[in-house]
C-alpha atoms as a PDB file:
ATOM      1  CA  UNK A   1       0.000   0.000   0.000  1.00  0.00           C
ATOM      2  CA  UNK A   2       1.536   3.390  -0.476  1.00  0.00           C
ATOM      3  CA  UNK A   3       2.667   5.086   2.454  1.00  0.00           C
ATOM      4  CA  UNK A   4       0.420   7.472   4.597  1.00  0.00           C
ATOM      5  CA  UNK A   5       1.410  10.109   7.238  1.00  0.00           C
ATOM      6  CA  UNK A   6       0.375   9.885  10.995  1.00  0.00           C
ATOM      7  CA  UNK A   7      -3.016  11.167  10.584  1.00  0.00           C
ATOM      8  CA  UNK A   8      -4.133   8.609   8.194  1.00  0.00           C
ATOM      9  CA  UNK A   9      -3.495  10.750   4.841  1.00  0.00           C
ATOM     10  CA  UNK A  10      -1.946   9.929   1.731  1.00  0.00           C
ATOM     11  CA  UNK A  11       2.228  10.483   1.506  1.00  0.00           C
ATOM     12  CA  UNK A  12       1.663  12.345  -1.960  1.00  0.00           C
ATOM     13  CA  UNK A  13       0.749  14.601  -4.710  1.00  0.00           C
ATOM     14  CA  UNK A  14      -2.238  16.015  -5.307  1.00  0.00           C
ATOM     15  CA  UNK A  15      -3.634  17.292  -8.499  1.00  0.00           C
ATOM     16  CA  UNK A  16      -4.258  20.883  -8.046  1.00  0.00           C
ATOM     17  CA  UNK A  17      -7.807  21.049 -10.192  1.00  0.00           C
ATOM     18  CA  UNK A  18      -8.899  19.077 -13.278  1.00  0.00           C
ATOM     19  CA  UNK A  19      -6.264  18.059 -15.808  1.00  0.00           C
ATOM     20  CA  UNK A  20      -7.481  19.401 -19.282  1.00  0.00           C
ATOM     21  CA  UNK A  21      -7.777  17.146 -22.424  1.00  0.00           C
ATOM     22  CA  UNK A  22      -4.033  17.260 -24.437  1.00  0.00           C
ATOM     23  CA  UNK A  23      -2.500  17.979 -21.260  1.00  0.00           C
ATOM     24  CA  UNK A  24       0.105  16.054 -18.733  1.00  0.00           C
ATOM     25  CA  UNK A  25       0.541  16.550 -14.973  1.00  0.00           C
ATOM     26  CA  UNK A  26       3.257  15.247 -12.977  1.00  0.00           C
ATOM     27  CA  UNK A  27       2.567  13.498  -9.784  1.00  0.00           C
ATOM     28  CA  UNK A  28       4.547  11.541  -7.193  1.00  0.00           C
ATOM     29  CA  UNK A  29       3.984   8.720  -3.766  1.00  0.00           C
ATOM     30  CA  UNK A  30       5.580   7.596  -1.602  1.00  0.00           C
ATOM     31  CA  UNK A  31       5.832   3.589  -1.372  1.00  0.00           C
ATOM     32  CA  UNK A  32       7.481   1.621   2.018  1.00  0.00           C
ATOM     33  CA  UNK A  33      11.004   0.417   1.304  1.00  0.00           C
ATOM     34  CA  UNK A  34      11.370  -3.018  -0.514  1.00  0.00           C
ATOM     35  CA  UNK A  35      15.016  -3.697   1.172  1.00  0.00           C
ATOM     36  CA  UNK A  36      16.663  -3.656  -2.465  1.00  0.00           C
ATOM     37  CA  UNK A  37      15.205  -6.407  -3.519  1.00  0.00           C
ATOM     38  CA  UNK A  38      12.976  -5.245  -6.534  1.00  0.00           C
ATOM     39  CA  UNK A  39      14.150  -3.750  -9.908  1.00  0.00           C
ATOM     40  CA  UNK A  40      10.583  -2.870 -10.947  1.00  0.00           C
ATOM     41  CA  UNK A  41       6.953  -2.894  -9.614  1.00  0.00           C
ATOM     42  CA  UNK A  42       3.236  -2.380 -11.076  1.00  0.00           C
ATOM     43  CA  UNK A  43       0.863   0.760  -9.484  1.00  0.00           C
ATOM     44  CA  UNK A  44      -2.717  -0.204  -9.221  1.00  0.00           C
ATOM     45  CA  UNK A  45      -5.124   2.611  -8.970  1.00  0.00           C
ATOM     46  CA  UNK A  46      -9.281   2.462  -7.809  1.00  0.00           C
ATOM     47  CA  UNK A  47      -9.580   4.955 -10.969  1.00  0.00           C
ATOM     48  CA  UNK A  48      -7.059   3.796 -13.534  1.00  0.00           C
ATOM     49  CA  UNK A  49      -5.555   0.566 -15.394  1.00  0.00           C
ATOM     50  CA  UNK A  50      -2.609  -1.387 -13.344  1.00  0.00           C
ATOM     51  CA  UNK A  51       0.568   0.413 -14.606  1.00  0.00           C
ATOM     52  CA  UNK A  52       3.285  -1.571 -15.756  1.00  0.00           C
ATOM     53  CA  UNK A  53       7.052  -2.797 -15.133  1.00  0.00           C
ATOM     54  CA  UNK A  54       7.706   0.904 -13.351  1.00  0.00           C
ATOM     55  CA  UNK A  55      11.465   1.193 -12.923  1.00  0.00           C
ATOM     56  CA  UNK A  56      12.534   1.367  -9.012  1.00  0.00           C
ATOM     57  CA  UNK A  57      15.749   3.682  -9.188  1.00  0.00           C
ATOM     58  CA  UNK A  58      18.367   4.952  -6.379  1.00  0.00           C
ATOM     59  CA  UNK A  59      17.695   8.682  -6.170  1.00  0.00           C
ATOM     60  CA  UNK A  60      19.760  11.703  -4.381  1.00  0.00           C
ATOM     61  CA  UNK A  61      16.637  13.199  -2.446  1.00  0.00           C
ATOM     62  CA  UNK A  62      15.410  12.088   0.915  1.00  0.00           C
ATOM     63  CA  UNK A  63      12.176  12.427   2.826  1.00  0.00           C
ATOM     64  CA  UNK A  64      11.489  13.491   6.608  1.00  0.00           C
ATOM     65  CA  UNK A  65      10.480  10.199   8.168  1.00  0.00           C
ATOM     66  CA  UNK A  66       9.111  11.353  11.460  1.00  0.00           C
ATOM     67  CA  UNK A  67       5.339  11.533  10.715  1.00  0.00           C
ATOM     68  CA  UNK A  68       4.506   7.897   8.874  1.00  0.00           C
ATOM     69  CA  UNK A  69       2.033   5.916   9.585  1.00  0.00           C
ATOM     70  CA  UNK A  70       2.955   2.038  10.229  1.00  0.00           C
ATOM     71  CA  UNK A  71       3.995   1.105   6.581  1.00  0.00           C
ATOM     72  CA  UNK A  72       1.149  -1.830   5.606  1.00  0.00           C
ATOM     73  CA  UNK A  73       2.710  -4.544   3.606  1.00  0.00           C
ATOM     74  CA  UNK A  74      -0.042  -6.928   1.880  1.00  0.00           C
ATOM     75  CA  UNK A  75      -0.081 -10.839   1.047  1.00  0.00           C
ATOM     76  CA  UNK A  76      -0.202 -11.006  -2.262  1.00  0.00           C
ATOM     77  CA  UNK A  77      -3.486 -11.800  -3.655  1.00  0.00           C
ATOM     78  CA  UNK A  78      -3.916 -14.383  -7.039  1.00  0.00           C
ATOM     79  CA  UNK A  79      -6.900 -14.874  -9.125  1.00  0.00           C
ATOM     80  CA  UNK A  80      -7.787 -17.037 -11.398  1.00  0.00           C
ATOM     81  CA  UNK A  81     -11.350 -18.374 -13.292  1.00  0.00           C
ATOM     82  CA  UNK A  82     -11.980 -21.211 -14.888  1.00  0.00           C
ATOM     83  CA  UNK A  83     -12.496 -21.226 -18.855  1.00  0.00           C
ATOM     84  CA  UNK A  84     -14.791 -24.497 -18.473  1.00  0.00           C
ATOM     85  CA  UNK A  85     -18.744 -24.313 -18.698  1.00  0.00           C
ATOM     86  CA  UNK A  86     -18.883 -24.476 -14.532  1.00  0.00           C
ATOM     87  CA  UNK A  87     -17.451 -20.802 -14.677  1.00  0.00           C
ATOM     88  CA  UNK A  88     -15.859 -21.325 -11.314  1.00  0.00           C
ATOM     89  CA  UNK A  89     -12.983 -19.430 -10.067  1.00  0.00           C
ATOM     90  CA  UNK A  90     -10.392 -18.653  -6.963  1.00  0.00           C
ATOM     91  CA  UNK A  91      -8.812 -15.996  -5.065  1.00  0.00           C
ATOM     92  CA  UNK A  92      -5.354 -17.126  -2.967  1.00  0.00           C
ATOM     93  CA  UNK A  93      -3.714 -14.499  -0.499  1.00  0.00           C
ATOM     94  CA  UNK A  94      -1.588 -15.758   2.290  1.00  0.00           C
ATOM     95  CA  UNK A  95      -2.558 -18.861   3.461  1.00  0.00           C
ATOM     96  CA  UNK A  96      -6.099 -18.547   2.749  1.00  0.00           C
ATOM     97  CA  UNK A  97      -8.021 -19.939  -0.500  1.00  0.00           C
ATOM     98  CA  UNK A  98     -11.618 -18.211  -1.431  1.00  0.00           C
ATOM     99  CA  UNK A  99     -13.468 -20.693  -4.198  1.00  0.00           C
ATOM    100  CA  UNK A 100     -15.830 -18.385  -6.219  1.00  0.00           C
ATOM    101  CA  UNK A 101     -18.746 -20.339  -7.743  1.00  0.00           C
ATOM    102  CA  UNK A 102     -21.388 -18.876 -10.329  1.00  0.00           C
ATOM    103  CA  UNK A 103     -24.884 -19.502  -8.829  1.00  0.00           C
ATOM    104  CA  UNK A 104     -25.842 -19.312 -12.518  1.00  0.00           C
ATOM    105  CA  UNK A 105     -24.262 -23.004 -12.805  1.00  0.00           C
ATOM    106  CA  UNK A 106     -25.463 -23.838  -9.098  1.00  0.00           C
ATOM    107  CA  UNK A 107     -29.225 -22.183  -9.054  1.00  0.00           C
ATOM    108  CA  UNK A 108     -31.790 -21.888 -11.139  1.00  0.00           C
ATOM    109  CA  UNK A 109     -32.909 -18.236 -10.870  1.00  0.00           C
ATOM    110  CA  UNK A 110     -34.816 -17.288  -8.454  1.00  0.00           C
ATOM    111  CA  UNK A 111     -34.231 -20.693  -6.805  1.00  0.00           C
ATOM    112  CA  UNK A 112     -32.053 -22.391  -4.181  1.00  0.00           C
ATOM    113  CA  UNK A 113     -31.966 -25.491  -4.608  1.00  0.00           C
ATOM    114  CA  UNK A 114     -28.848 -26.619  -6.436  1.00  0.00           C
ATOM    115  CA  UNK A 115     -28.933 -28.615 -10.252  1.00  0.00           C
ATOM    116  CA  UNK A 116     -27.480 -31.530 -11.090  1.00  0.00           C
ATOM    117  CA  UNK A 117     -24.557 -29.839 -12.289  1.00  0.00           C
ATOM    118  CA  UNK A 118     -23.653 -28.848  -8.796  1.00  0.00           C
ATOM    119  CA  UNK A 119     -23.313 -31.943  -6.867  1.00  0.00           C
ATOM    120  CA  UNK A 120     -19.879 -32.999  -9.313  1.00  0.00           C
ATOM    121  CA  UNK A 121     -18.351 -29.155  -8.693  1.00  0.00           C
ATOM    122  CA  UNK A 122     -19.184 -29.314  -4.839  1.00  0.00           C
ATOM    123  CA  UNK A 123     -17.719 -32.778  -4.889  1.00  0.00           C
ATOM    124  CA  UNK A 124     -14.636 -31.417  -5.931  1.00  0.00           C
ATOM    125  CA  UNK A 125     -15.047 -28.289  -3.602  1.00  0.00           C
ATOM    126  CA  UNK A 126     -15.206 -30.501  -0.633  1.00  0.00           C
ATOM    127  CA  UNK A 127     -11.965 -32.565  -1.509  1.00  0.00           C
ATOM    128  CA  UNK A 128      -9.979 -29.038  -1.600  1.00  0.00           C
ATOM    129  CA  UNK A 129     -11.088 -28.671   1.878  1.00  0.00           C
ATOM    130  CA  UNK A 130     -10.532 -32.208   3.109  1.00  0.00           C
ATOM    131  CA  UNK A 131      -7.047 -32.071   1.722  1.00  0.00           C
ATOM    132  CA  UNK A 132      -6.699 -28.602   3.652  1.00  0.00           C
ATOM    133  CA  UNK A 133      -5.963 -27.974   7.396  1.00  0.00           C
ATOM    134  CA  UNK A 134      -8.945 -25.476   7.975  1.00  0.00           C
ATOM    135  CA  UNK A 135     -11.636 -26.133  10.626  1.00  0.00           C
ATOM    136  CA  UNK A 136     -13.652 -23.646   9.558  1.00  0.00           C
ATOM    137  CA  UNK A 137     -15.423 -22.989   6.349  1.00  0.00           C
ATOM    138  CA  UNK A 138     -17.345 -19.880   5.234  1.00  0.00           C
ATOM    139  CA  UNK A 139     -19.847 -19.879   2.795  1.00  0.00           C
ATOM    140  CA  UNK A 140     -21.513 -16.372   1.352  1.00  0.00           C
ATOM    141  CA  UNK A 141     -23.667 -15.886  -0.840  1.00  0.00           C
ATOM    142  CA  UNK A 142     -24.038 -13.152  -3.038  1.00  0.00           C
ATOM    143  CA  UNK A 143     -26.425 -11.096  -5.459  1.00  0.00           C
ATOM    144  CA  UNK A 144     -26.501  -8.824  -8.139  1.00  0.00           C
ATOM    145  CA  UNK A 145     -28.445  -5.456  -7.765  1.00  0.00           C
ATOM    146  CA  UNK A 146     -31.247  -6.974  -9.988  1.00  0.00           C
ATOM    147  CA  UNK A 147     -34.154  -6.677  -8.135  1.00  0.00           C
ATOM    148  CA  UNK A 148     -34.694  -5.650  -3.912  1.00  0.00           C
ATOM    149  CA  UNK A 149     -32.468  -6.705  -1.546  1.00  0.00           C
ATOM    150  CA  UNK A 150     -35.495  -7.743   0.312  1.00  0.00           C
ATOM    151  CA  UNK A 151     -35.375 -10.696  -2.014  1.00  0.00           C
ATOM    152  CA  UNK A 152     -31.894 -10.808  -2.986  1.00  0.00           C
ATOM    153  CA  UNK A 153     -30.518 -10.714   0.611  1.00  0.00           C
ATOM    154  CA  UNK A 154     -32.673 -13.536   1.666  1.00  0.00           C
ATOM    155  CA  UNK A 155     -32.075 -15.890  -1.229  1.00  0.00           C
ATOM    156  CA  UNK A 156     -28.551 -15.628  -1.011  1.00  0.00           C
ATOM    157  CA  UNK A 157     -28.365 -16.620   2.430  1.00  0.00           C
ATOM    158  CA  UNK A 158     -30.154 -19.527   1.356  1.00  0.00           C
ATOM    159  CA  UNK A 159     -28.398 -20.144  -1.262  1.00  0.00           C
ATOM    160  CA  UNK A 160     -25.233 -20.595   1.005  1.00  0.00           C
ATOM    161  CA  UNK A 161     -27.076 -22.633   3.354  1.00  0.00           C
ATOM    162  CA  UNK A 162     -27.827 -25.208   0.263  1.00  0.00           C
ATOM    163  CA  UNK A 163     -24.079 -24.415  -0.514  1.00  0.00           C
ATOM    164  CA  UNK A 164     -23.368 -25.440   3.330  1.00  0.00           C
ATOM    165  CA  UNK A 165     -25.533 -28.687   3.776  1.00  0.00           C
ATOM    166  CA  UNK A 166     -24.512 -30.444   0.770  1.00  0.00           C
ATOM    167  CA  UNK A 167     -20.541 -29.665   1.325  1.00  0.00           C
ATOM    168  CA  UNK A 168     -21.378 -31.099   5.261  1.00  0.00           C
ATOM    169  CA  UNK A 169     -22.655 -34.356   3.784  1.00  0.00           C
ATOM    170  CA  UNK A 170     -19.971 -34.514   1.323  1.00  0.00           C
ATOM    171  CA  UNK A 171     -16.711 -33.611   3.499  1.00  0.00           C
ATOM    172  CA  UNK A 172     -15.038 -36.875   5.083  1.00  0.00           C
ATOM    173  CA  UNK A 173     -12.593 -34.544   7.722  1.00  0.00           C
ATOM    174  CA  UNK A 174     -13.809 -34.387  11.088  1.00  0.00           C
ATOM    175  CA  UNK A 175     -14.549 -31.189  13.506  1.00  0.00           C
ATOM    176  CA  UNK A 176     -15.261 -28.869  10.563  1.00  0.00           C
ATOM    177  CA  UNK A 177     -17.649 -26.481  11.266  1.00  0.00           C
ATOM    178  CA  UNK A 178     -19.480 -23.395   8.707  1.00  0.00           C
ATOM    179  CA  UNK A 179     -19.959 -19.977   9.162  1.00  0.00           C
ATOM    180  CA  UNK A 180     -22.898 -18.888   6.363  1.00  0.00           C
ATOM    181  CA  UNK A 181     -23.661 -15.630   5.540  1.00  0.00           C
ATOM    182  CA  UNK A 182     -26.137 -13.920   2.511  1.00  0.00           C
ATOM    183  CA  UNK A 183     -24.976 -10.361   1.524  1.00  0.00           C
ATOM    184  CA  UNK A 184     -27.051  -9.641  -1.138  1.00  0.00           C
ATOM    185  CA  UNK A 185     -25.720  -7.126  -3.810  1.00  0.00           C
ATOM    186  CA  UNK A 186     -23.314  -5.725  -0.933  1.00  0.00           C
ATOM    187  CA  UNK A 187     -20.514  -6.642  -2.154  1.00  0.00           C
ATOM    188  CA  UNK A 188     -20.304  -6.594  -5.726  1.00  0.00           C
ATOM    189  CA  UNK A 189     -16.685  -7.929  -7.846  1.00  0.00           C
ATOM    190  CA  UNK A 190     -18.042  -6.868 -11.176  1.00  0.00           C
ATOM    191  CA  UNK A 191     -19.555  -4.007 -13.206  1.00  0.00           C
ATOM    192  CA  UNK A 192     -23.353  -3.985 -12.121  1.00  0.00           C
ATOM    193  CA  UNK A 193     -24.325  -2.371 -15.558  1.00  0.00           C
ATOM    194  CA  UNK A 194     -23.283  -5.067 -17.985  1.00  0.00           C
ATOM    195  CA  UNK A 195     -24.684  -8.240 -18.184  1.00  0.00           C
ATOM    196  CA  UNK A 196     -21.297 -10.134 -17.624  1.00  0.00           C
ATOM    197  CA  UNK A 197     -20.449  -7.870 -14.758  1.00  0.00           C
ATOM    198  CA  UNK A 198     -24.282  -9.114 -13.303  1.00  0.00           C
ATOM    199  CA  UNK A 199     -23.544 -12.548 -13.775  1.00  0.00           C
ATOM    200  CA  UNK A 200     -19.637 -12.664 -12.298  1.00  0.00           C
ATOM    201  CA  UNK A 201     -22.076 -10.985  -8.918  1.00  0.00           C
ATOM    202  CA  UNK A 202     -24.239 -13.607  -8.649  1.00  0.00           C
ATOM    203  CA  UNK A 203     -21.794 -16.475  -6.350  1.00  0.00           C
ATOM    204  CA  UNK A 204     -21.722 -18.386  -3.532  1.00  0.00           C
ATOM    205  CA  UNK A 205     -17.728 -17.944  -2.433  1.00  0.00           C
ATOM    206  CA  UNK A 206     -16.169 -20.832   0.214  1.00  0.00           C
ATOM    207  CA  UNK A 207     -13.406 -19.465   1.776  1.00  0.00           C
ATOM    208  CA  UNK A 208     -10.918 -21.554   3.791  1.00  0.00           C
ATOM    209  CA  UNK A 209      -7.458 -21.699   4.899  1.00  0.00           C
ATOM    210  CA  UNK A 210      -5.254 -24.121   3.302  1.00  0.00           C
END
């Protein structure tokens, strides 16, 4: 993460008004310290692509130190979805696995009980976790913003509980136990306004560690 001051604000730049079409701005931030060990790194903004292969370079200035904030270091997160017809996918940070699976392939809509198709993906769901050292096992469920969240909410919790009971019969490891929670459209990964964006939303994610 880049580096903040004391009171919680950004160690940086700021643009000093809107930056007008054919025009360039120079701005700078301030990252922690990677020991040496990296030649180059990649910026990701919330408002702009992931900038690539920036070169990290020994330079003559220096920086008063005094009023940083704890520098915060993250795990590095990997993503990955599957190109096969169960559109599943996974996140991996740290120790900890998160299996995303489209409630499109699980669901019919509007419904929670789970297809055919599902039993053979849980199946394989529930031999990640038996082959993992977890105990516990969260299940969400999640919506897109289709609709009220006076249904949505509602059916995605149940949709985690279906999620929940049928990885329970399936799991052979003992003292496992679930945590199941329905969010609704809360928490959106994906563009709301496009129909792929919609569908990537509508999941029922088990997260465990490995």
């Amino acid at each position: 993460m880049s580096q903040e001051l004391s009171d919680g604000s950004c160690f940086c730049g700021a643009l000093s008004g809107a930056v007008e079409s054919g025009t360039t701005q120079d701005l700078w931030v301030i990252y922690p310290g990677d020991g040496g060990e990296l030649d180059r790194m990649t910026v990701t903004t919330p408002l702009t692509p992931p900038m690539f292969d920036i070169p990290i370079t020994e330079v003559a200035e220096s920086v008063d130190t005094n009023d940083l904030a704890e520098p915060r270091v993250l795990d590095l997160t990997m993503l990955s979805d599957s190109v096969d017809e169960d559109q599943t996918g996974r996140s991996e940070s740290g120790d900890e696995v998160s299996i995303i699976l489209s409630s499109d392939v699980l669901f019919e809509t509007g419904s929670s009980d789970l297809s055919d198709e599902a039993q053979e993906i849980l199946e394989q769901v529930a031999q990640e976790i038996d082959d993992a050292s977890s105990s516990v096992i969260s299940v969400d469920g999640h919506a897109d913003n289709t609709g009220s969240d006076s249904v949505n909410t509602p059916l995605s919790k149940e949709r985690a509980e279906s999620v929940e009971a049928t990885l329970n019969d399936l799991i052979t490891r003992e003292g496992v136990t679930f945590e199941v929670e329905g969010h609704g459209s809360a928490d959106p990964i994906a563009d709301n306004t496009t129909e792929e964006g919609r569908e990537r939303n509508r999941r029922v994610s088990v997260t465990f560690e490995k």
